[in-house]
C-alpha atoms as a PDB file:
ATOM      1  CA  UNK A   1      49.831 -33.784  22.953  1.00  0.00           C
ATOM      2  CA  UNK A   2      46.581 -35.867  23.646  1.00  0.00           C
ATOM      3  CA  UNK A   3      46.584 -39.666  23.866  1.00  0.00           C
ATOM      4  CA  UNK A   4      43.142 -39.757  22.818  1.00  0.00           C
ATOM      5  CA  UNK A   5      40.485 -37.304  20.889  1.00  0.00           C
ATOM      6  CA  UNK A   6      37.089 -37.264  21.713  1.00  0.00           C
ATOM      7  CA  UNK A   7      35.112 -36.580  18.014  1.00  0.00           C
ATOM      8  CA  UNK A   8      34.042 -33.275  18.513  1.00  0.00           C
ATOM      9  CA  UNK A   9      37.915 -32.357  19.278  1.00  0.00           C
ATOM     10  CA  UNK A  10      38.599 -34.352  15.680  1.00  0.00           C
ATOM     11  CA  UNK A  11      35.922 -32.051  14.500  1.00  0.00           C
ATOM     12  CA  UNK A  12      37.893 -28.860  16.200  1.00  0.00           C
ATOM     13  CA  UNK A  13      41.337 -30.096  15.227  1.00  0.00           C
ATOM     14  CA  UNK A  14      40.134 -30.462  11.582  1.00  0.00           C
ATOM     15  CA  UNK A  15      38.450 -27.464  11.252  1.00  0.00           C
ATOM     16  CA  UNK A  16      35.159 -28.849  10.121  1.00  0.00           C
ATOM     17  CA  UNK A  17      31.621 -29.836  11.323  1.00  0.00           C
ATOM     18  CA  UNK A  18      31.115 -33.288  12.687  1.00  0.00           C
ATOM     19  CA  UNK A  19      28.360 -33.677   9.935  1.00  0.00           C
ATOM     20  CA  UNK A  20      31.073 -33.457   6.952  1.00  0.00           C
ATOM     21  CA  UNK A  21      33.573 -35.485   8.891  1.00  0.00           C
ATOM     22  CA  UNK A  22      31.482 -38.330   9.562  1.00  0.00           C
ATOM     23  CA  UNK A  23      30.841 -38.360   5.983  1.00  0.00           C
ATOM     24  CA  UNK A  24      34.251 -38.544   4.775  1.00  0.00           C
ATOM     25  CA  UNK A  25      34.849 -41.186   7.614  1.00  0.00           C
ATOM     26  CA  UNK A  26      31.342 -43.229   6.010  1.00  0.00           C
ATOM     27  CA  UNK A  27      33.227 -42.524   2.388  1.00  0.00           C
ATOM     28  CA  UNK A  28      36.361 -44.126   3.353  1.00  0.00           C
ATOM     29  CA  UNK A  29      34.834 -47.095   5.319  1.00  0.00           C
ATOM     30  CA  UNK A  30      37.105 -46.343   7.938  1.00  0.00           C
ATOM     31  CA  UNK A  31      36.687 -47.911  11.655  1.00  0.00           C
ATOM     32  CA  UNK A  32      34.960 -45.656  13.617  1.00  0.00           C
ATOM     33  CA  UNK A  33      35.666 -45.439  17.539  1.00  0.00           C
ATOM     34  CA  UNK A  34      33.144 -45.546  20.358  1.00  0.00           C
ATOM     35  CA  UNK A  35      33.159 -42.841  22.578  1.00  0.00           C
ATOM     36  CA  UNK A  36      35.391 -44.969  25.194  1.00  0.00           C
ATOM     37  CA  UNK A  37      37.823 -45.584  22.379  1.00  0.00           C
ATOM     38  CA  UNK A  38      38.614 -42.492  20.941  1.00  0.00           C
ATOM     39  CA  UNK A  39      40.299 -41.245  18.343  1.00  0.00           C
ATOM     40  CA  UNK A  40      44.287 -42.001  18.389  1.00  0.00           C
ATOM     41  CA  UNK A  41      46.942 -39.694  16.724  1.00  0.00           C
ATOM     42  CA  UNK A  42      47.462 -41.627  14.177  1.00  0.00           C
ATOM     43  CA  UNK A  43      43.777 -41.388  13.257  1.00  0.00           C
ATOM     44  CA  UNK A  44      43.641 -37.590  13.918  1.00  0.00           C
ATOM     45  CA  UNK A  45      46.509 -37.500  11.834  1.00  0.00           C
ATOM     46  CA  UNK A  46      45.393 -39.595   8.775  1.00  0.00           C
ATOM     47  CA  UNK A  47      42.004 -37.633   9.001  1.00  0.00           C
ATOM     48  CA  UNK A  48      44.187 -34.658   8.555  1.00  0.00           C
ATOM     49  CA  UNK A  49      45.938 -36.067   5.128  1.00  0.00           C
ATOM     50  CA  UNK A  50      41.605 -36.845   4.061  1.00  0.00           C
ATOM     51  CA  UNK A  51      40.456 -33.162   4.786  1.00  0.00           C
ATOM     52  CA  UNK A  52      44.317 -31.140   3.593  1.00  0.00           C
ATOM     53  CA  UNK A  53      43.312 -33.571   0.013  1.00  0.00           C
ATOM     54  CA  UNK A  54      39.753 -32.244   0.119  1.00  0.00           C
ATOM     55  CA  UNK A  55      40.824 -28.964   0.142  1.00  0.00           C
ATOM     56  CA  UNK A  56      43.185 -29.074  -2.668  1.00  0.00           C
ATOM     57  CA  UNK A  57      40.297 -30.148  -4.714  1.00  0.00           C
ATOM     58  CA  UNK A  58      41.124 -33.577  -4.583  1.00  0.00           C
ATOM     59  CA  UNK A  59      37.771 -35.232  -5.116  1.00  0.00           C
ATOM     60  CA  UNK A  60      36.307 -37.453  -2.343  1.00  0.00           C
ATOM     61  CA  UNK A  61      36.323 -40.604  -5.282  1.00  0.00           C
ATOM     62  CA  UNK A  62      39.787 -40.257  -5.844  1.00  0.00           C
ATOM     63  CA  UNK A  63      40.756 -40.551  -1.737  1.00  0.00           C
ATOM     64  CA  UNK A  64      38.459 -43.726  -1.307  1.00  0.00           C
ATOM     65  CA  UNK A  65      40.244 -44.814  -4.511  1.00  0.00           C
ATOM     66  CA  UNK A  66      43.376 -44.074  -3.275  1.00  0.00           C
ATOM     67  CA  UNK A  67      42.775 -44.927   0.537  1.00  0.00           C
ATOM     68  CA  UNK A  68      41.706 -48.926  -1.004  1.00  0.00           C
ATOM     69  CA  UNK A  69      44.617 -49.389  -2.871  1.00  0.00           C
ATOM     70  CA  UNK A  70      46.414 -48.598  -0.229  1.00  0.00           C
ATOM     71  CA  UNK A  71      44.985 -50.900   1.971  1.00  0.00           C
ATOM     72  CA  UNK A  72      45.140 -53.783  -0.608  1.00  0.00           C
ATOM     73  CA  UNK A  73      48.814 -53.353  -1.319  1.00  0.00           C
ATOM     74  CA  UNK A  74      49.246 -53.291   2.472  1.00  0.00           C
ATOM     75  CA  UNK A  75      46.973 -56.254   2.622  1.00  0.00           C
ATOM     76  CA  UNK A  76      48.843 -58.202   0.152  1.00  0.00           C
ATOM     77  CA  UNK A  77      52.525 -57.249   1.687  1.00  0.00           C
ATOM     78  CA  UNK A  78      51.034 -58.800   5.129  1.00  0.00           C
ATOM     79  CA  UNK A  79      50.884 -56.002   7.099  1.00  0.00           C
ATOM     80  CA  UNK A  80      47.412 -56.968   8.620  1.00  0.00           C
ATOM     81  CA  UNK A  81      48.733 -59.457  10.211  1.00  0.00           C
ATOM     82  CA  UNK A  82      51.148 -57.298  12.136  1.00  0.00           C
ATOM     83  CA  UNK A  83      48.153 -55.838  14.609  1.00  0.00           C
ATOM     84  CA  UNK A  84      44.807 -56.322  16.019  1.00  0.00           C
ATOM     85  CA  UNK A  85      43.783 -53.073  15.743  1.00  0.00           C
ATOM     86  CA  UNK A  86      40.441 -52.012  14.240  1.00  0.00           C
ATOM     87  CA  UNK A  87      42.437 -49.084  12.746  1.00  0.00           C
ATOM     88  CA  UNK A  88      45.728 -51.359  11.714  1.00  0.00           C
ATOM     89  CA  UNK A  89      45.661 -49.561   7.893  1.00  0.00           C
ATOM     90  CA  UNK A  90      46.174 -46.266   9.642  1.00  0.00           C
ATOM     91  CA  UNK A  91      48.352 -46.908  13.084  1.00  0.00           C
ATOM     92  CA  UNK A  92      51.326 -45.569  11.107  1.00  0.00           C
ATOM     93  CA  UNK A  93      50.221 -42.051  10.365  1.00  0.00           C
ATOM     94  CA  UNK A  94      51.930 -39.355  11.667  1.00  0.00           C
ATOM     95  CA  UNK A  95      55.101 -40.986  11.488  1.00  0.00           C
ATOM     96  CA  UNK A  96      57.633 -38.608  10.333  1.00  0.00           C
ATOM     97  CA  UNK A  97      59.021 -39.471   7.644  1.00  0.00           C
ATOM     98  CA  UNK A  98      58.292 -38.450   3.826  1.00  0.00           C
ATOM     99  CA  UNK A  99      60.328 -41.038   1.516  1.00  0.00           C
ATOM    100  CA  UNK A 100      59.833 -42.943  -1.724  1.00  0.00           C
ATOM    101  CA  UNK A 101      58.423 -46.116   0.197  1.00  0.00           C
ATOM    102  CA  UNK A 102      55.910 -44.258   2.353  1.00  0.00           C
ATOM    103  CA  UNK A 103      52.152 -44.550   1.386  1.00  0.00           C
ATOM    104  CA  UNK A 104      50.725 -41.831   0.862  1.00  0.00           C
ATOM    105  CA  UNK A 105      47.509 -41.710   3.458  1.00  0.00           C
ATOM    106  CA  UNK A 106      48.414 -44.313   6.006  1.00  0.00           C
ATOM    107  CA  UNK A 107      52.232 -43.625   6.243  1.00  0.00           C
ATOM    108  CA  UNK A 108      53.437 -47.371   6.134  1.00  0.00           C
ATOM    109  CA  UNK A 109      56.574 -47.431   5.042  1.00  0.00           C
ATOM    110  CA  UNK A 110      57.210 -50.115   2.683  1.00  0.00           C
ATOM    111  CA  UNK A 111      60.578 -50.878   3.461  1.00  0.00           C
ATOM    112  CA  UNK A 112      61.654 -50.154  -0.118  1.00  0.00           C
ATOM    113  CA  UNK A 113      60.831 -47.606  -3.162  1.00  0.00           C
ATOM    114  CA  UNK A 114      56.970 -47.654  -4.841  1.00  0.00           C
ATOM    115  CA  UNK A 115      59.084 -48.346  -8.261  1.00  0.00           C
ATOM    116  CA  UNK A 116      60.661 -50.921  -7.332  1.00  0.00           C
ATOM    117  CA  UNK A 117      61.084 -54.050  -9.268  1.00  0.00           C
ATOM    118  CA  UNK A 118      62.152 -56.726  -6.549  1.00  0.00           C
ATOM    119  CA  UNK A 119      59.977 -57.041  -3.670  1.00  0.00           C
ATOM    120  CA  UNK A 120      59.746 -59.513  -0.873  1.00  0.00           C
ATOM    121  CA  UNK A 121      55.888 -60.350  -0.637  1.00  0.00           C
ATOM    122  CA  UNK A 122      55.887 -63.802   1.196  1.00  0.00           C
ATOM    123  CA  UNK A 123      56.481 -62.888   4.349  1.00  0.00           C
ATOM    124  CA  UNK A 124      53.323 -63.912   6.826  1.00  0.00           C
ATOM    125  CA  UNK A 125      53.498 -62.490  10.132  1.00  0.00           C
ATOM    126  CA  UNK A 126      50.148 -64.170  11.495  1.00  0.00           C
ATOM    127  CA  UNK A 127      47.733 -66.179  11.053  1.00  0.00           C
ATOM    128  CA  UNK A 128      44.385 -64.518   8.551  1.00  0.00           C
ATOM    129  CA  UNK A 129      41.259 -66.905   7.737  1.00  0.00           C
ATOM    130  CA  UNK A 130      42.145 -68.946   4.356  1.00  0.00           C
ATOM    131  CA  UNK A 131      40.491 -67.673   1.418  1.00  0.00           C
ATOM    132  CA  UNK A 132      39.065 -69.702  -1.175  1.00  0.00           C
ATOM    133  CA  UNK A 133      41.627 -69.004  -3.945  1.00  0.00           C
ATOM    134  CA  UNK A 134      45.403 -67.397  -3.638  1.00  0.00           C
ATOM    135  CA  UNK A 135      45.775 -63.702  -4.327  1.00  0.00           C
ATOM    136  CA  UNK A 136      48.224 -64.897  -7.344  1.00  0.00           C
ATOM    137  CA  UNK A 137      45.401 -67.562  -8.906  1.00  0.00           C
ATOM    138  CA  UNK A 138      43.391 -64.389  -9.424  1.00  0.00           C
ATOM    139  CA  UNK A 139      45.722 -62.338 -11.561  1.00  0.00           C
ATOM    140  CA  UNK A 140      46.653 -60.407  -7.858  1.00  0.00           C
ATOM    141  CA  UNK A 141      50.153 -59.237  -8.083  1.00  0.00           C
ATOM    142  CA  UNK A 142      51.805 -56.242  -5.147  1.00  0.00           C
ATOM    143  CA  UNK A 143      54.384 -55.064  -7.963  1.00  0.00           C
ATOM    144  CA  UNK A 144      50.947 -54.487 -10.080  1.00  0.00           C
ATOM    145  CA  UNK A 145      49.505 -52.843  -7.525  1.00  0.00           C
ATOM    146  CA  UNK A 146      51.954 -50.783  -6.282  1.00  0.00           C
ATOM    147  CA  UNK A 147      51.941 -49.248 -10.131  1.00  0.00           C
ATOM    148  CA  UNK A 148      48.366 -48.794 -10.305  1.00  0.00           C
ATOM    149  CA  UNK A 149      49.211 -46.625  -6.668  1.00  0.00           C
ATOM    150  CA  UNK A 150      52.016 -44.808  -7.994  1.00  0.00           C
ATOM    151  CA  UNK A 151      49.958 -43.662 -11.288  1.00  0.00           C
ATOM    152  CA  UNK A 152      47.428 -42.741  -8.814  1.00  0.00           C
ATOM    153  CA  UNK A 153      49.875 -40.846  -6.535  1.00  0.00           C
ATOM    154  CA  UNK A 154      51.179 -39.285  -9.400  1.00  0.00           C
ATOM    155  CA  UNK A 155      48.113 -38.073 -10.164  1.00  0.00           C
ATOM    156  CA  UNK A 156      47.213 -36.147  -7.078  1.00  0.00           C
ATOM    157  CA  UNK A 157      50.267 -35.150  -6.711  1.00  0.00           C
ATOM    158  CA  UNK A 158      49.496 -33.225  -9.568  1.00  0.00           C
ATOM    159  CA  UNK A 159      46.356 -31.498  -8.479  1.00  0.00           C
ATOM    160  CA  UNK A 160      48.034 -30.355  -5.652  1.00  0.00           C
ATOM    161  CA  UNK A 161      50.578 -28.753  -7.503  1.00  0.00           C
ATOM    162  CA  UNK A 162      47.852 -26.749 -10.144  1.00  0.00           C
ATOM    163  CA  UNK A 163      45.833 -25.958  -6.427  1.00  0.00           C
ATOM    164  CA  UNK A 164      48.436 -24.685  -4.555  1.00  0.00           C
ATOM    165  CA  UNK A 165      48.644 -21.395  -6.381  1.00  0.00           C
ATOM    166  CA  UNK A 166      45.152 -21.105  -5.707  1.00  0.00           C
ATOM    167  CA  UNK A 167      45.047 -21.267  -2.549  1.00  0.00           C
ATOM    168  CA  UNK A 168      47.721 -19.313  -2.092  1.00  0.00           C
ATOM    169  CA  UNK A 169      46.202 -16.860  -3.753  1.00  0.00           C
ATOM    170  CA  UNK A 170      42.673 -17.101  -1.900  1.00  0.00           C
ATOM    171  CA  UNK A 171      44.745 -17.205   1.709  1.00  0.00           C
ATOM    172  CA  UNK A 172      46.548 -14.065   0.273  1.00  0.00           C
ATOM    173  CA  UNK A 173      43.328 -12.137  -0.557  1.00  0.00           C
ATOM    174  CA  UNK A 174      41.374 -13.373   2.426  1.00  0.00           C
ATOM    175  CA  UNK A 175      44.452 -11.799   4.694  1.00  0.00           C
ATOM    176  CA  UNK A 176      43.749  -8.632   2.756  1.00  0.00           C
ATOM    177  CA  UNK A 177      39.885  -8.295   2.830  1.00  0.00           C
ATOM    178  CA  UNK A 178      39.522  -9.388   6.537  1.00  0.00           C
END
């Protein structure tokens, strides 16, 4: 396996044109890396969750939806703080593992189930620029959040399940025809 993708190799690996890549990466608001850079496995494989969503049906609103609340509940556990990495909300993809406390897109796992109802959220493992008011003085909460996700979760969990017949069905002809 490659330690680093150059983007038209994203492009091959995902089966689609650097045109409709670049505007799910745009979409997202994700970091994009310089040619030096490169992509990561962790990106390649995040980029992979994006495009398998897209072709469930999943609309592009729902992923950016999705992808931010992701972010903000990882945001307001501290996990930020853990890297400097441009691409810190996504470092964690690929990891295998497919649990209750794993996000979705990014893979984090939580370190305890979606639902539940006690969760450690003070925890600061560096230092981030103050903000003008706390998360809590603003009505923030994680446990609020992390319902919000799971609702959302829920929900595209359930497109995929009404798409997968249909794609079965359009591999299965396609197999025939060609």
């Amino acid at each position: 396996m490659e330690d680093r993708y150059t983007f038209s190799r994203l492009c091959e690996i995902l089966g689609k044109a650097p045109f409709y890549i670049a505007n799910l990466q745009r979409s997202l608001g994700i970091y994009v890396p310089t040619s030096e850079e490169g992509y990561s496995a962790a990106y390649v494989s995040f980029m992979e969750k994006v495009v398998a969503l897209r072709t469930f049906n999943v609309p592009t609103a729902e992923i950016v939806d999705l992808f931010s609340k992701e972010t903000r509940i990882l945001e307001l556990l501290k996990f930020d703080s853990l890297s400097d990495s441009p691409t810190w909300y996504l470092d964690a993809c690929g990891a295998p593992s497919r649990s209750d406390d794993n996000l979705l897109l990014t893979g984090y796992a939580l370190g305890f189930p979606l639902h539940a109802t006690a969760i450690q959220t003070n925890l600061d493992f560096g230092k981030r620029d103050d903000e003008l008011f706390d998360g809590h003085e603003m009505g923030e909460d994680v446990s609020r959040s992390l319902e919000v996700y799971a609702k959302r979760v829920a929900k595209v969990r359930a497109r995929i399940e009404k798409e997968t017949p249909v794609l079965r069905n359009a591999l299965f002809w396609g197999e025939r025809v060609f």
